[in-house]
PDB file of N, CA and C in Angstrom:
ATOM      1  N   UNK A   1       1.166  -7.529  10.915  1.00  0.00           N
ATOM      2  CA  UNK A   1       2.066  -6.519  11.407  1.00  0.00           C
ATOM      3  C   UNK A   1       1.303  -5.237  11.740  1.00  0.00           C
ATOM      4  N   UNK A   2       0.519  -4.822  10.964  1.00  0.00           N
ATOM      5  CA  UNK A   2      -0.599  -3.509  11.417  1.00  0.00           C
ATOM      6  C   UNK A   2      -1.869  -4.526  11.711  1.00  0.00           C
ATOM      7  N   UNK A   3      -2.175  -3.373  12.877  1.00  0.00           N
ATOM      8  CA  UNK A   3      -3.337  -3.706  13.641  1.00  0.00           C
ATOM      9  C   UNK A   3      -4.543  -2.415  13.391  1.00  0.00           C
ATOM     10  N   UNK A   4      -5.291  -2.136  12.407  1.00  0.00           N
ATOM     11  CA  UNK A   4      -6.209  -1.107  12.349  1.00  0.00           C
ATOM     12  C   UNK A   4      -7.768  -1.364  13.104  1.00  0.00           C
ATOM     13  N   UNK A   5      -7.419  -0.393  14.328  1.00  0.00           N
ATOM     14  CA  UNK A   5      -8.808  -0.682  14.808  1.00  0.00           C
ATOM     15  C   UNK A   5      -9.857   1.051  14.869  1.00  0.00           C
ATOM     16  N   UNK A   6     -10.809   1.082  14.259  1.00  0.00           N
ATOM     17  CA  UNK A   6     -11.790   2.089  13.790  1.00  0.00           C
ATOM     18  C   UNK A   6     -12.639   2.389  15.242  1.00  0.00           C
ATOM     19  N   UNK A   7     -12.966   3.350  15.579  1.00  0.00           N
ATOM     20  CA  UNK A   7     -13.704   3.873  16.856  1.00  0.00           C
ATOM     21  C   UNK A   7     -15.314   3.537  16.241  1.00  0.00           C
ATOM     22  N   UNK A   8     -16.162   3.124  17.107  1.00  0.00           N
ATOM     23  CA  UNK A   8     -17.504   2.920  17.068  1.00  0.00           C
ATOM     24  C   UNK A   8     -18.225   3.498  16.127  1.00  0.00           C
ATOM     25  N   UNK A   9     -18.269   4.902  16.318  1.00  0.00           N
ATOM     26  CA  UNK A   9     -19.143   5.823  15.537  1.00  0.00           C
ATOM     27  C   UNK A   9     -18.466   5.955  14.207  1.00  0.00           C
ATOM     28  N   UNK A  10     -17.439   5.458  13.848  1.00  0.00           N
ATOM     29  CA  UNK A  10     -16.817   5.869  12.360  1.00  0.00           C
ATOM     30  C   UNK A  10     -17.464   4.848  12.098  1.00  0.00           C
ATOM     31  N   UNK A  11     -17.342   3.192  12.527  1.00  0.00           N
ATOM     32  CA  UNK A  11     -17.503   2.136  12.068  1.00  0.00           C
ATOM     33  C   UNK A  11     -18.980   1.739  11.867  1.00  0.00           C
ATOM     34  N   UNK A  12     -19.924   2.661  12.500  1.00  0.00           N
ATOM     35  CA  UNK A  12     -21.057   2.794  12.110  1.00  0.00           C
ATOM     36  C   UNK A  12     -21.683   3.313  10.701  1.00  0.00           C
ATOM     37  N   UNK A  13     -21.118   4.312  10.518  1.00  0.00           N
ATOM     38  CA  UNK A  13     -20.956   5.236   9.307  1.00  0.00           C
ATOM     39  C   UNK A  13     -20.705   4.336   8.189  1.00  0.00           C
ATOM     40  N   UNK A  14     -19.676   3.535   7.991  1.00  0.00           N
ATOM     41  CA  UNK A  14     -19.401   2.900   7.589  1.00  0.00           C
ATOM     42  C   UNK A  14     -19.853   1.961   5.908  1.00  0.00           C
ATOM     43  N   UNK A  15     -19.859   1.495   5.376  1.00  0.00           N
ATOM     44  CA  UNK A  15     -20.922   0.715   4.612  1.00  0.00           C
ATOM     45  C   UNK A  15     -20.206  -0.837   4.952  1.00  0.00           C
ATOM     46  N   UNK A  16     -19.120  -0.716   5.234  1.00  0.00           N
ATOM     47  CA  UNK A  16     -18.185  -2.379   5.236  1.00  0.00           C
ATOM     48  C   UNK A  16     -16.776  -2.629   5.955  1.00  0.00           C
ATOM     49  N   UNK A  17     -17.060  -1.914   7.177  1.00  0.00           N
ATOM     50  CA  UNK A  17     -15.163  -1.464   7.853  1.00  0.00           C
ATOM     51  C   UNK A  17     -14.612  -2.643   7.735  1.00  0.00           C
ATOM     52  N   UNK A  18     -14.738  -3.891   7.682  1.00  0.00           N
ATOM     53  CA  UNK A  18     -13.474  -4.711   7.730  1.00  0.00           C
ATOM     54  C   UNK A  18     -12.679  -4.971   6.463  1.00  0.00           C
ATOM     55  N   UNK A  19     -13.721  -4.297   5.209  1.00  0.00           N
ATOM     56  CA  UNK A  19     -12.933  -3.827   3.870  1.00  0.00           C
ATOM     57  C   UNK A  19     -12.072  -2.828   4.071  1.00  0.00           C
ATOM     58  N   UNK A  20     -12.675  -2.080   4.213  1.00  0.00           N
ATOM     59  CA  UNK A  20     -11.579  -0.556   4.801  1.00  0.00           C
ATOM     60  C   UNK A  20     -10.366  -0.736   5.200  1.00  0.00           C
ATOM     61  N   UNK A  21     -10.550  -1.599   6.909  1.00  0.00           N
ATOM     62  CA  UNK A  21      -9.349  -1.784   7.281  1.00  0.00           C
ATOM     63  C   UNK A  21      -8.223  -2.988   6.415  1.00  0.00           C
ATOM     64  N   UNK A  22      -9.300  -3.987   5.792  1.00  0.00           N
ATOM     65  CA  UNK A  22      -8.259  -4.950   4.649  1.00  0.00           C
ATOM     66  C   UNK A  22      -7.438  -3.894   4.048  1.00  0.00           C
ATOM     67  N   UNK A  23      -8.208  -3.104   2.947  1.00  0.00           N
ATOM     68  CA  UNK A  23      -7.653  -1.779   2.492  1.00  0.00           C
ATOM     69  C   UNK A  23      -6.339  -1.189   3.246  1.00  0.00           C
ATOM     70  N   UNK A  24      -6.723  -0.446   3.917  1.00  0.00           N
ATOM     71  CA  UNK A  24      -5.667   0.444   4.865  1.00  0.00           C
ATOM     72  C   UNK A  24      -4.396  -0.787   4.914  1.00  0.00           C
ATOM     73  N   UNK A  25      -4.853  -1.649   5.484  1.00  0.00           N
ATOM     74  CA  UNK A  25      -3.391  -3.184   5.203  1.00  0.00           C
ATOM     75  C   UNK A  25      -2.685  -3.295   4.340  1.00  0.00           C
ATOM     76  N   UNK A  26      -3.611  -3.421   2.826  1.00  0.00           N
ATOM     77  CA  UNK A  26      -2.510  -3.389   1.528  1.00  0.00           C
ATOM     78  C   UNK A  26      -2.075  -2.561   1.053  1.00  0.00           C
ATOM     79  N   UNK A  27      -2.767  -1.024   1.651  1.00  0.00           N
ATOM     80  CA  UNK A  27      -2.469   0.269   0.993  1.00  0.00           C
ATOM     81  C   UNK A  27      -0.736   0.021   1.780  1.00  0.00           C
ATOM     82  N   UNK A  28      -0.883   0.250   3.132  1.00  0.00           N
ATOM     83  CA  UNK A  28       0.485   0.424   3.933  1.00  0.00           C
ATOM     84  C   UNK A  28       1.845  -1.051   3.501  1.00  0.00           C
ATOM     85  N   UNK A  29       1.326  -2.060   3.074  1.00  0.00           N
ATOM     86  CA  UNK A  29       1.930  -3.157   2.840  1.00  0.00           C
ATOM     87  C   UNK A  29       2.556  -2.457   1.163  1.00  0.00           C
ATOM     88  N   UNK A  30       2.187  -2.281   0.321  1.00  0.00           N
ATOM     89  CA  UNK A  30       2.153  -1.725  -0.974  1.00  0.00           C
ATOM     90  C   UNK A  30       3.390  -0.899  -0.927  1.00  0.00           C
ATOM     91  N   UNK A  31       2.594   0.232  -0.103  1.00  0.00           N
ATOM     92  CA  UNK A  31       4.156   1.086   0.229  1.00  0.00           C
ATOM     93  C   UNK A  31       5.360   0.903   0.479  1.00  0.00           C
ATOM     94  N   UNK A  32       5.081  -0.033   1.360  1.00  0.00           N
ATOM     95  CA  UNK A  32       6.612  -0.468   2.139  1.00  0.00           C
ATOM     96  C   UNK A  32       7.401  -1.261   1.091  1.00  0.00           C
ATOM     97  N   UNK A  33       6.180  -1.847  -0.143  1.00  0.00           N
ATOM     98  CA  UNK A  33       7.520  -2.653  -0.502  1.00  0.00           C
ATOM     99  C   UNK A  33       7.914  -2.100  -2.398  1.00  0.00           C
ATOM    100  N   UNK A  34       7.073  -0.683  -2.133  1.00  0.00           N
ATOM    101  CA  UNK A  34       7.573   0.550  -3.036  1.00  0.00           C
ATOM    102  C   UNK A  34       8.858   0.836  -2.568  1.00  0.00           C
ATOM    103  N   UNK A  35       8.637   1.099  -1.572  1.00  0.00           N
ATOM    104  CA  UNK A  35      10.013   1.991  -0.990  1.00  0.00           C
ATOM    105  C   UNK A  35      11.349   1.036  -0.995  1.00  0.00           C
ATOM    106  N   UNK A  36      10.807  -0.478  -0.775  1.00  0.00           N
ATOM    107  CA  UNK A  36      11.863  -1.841  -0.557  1.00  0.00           C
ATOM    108  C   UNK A  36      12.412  -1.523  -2.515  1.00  0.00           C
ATOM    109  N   UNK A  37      11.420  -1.295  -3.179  1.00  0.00           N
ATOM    110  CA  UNK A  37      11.962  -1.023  -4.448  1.00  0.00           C
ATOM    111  C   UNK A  37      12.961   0.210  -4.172  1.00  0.00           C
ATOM    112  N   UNK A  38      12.582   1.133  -4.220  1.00  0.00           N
ATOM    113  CA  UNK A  38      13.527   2.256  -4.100  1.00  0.00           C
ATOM    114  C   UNK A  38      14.861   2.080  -3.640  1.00  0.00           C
ATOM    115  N   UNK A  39      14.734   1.735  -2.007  1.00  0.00           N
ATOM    116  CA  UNK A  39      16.224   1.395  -1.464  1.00  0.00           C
ATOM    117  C   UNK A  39      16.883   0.362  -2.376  1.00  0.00           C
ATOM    118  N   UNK A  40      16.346  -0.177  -2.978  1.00  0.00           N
ATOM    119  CA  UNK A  40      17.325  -1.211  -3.959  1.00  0.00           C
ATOM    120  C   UNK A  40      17.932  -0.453  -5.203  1.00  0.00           C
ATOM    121  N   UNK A  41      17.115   0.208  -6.008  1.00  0.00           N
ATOM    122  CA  UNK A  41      17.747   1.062  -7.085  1.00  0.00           C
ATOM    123  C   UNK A  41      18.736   2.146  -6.208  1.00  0.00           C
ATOM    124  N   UNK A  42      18.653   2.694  -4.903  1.00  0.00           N
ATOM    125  CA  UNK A  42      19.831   3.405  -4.112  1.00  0.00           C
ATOM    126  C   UNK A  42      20.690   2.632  -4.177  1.00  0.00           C
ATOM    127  N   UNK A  43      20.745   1.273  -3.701  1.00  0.00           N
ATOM    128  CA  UNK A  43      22.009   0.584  -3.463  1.00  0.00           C
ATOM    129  C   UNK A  43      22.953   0.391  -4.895  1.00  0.00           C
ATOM    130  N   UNK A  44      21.720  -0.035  -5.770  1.00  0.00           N
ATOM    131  CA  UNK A  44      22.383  -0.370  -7.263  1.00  0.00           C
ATOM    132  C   UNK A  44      22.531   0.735  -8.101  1.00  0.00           C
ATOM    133  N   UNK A  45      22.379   1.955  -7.527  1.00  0.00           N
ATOM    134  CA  UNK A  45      22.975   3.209  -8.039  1.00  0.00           C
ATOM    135  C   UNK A  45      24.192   3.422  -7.589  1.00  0.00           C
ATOM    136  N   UNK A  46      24.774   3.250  -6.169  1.00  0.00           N
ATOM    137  CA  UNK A  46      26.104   3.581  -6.620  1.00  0.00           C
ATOM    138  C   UNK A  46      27.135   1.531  -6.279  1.00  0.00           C
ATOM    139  N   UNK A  47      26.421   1.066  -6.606  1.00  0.00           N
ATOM    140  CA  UNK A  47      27.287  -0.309  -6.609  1.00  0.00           C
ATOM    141  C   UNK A  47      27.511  -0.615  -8.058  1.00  0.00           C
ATOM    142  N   UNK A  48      26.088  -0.753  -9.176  1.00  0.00           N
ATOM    143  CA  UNK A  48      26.225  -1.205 -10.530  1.00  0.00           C
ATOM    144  C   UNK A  48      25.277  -0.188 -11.498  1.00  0.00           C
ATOM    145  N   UNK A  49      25.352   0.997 -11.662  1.00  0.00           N
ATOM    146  CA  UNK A  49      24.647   2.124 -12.363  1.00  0.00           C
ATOM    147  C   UNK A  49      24.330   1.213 -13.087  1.00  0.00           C
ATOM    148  N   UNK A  50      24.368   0.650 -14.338  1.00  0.00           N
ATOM    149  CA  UNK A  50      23.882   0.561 -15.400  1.00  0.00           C
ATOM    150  C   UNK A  50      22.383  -0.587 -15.295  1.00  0.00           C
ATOM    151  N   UNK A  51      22.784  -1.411 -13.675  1.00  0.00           N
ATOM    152  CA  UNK A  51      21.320  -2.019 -13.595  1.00  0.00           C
ATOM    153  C   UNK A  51      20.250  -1.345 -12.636  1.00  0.00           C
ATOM    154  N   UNK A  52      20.491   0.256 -12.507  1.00  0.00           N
ATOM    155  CA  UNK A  52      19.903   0.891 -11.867  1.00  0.00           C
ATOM    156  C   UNK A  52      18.402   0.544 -12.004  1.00  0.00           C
ATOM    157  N   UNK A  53      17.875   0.180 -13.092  1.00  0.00           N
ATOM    158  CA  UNK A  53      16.404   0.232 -13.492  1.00  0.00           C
ATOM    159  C   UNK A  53      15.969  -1.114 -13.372  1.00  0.00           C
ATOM    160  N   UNK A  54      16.013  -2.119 -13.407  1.00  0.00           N
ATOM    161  CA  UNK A  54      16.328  -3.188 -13.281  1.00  0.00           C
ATOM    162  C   UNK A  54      14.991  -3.779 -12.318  1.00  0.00           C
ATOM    163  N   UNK A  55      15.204  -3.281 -10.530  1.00  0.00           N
ATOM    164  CA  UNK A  55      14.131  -3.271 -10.184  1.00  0.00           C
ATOM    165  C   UNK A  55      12.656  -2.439 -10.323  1.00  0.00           C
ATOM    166  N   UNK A  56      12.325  -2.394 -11.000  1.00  0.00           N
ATOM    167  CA  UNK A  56      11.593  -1.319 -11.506  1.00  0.00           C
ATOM    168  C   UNK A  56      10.034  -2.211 -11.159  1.00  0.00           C
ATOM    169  N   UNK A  57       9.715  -3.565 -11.501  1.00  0.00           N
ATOM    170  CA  UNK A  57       8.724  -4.390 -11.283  1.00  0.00           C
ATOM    171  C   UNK A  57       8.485  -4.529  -9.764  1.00  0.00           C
ATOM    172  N   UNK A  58       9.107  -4.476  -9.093  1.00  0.00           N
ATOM    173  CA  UNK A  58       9.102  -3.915  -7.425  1.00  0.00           C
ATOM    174  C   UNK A  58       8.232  -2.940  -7.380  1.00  0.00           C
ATOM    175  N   UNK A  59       8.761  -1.814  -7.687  1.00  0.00           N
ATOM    176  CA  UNK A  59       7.984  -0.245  -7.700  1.00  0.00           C
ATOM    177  C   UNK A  59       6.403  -0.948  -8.515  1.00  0.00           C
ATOM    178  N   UNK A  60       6.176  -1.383  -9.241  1.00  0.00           N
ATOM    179  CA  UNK A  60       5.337  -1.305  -9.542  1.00  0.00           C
ATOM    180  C   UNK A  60       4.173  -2.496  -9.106  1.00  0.00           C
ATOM    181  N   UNK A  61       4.958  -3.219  -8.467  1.00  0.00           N
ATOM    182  CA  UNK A  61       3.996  -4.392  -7.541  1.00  0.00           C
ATOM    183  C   UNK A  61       3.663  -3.695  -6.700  1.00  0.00           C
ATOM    184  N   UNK A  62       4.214  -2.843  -5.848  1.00  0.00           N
ATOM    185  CA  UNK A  62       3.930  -2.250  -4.805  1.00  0.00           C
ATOM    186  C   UNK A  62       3.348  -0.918  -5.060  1.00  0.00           C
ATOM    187  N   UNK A  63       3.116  -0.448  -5.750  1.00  0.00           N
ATOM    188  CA  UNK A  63       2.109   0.880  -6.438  1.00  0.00           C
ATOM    189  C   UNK A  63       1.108  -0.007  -6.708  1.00  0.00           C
ATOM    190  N   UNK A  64       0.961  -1.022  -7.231  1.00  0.00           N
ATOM    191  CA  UNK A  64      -0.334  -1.844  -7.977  1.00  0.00           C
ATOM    192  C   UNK A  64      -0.980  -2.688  -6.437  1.00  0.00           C
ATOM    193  N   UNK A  65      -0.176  -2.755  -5.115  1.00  0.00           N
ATOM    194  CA  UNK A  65      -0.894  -3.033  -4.278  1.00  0.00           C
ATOM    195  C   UNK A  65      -1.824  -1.753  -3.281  1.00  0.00           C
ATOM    196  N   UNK A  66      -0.567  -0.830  -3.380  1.00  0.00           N
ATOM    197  CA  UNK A  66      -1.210   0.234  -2.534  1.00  0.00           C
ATOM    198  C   UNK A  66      -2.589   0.676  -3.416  1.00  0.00           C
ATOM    199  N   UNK A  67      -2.620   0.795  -4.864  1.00  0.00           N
ATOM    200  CA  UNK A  67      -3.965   1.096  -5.378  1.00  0.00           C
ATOM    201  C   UNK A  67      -5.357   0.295  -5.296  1.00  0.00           C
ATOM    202  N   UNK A  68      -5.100  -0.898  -5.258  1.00  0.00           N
ATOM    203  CA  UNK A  68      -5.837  -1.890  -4.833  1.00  0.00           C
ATOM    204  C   UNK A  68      -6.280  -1.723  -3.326  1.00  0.00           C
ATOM    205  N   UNK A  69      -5.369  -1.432  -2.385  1.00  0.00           N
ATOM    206  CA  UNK A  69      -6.342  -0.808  -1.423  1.00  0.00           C
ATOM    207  C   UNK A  69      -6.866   0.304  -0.834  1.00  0.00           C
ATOM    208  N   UNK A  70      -6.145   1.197  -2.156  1.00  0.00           N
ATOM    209  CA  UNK A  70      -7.075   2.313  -2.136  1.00  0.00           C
ATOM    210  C   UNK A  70      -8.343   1.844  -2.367  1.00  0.00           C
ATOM    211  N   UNK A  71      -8.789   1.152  -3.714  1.00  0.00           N
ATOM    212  CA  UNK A  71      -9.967   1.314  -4.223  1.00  0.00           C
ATOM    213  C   UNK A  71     -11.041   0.110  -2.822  1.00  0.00           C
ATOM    214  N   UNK A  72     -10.185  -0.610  -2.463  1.00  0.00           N
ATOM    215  CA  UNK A  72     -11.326  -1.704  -1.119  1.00  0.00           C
ATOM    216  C   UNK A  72     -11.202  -0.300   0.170  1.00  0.00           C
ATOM    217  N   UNK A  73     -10.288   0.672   0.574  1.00  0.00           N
ATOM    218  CA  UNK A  73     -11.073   1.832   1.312  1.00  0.00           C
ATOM    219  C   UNK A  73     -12.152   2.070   0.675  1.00  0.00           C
ATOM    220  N   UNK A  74     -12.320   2.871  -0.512  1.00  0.00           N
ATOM    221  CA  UNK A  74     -13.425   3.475  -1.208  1.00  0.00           C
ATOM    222  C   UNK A  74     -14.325   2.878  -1.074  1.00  0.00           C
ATOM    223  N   UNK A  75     -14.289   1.067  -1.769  1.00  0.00           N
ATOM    224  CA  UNK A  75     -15.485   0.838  -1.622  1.00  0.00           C
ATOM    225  C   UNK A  75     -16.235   0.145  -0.332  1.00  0.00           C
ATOM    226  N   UNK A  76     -15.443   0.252   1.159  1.00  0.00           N
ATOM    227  CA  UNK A  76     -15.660  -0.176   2.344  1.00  0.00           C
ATOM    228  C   UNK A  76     -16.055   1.247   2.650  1.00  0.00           C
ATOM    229  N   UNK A  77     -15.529   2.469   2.446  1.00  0.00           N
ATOM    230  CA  UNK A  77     -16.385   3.589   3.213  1.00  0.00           C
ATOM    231  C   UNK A  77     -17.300   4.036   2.999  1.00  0.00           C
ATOM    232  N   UNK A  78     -18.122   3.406   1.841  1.00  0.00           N
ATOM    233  CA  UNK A  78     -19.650   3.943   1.270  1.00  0.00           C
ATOM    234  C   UNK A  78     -20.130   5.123   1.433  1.00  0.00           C
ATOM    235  N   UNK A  79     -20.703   5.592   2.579  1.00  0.00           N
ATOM    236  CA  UNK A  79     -21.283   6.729   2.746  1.00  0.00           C
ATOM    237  C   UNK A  79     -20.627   7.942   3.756  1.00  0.00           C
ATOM    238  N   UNK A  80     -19.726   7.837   4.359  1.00  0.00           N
ATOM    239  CA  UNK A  80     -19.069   8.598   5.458  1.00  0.00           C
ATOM    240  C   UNK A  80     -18.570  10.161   4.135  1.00  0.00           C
TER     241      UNK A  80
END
């Protein structure tokens, strides 16, 4: 669904861009399905309050992916 493509001279710089861009993939994938957590505790806030928390392992699959590609940016941008 994302297509990350890096300009020449960044990708030179570089120590490993096709980590980077893996990275940048799960960072943005991570998010989206943080937020897929969120809109669900919205819905089940005003449909069933009391299982408001419920999805909570959502939020945190998707925080535990976006960090994971934080750390493959980091270690794909080596020296820039």
């Amino acid at each position: 669904m994302f297509q990350f493509k890096l300009n020449d001279e960044i990708r030179k710089q570089m120590k490993n861009p096709d980590l980077f861009i893996k990275g940048m993939e799960k960072t943005y994938w991570g998010l989206i399905i943080a937020m897929a957590g969120v809109g669900l505790m919205l819905i089940l806030y005003f449909n069933n309050p009391e299982n408001v928390l419920h999805p909570t392992w959502i939020l945190l699959i998707g925080l535990g992916l976006a960090g994971w590609g934080e750390w493959q940016k980091y270690k794909g941008k080596g020296s820039l």
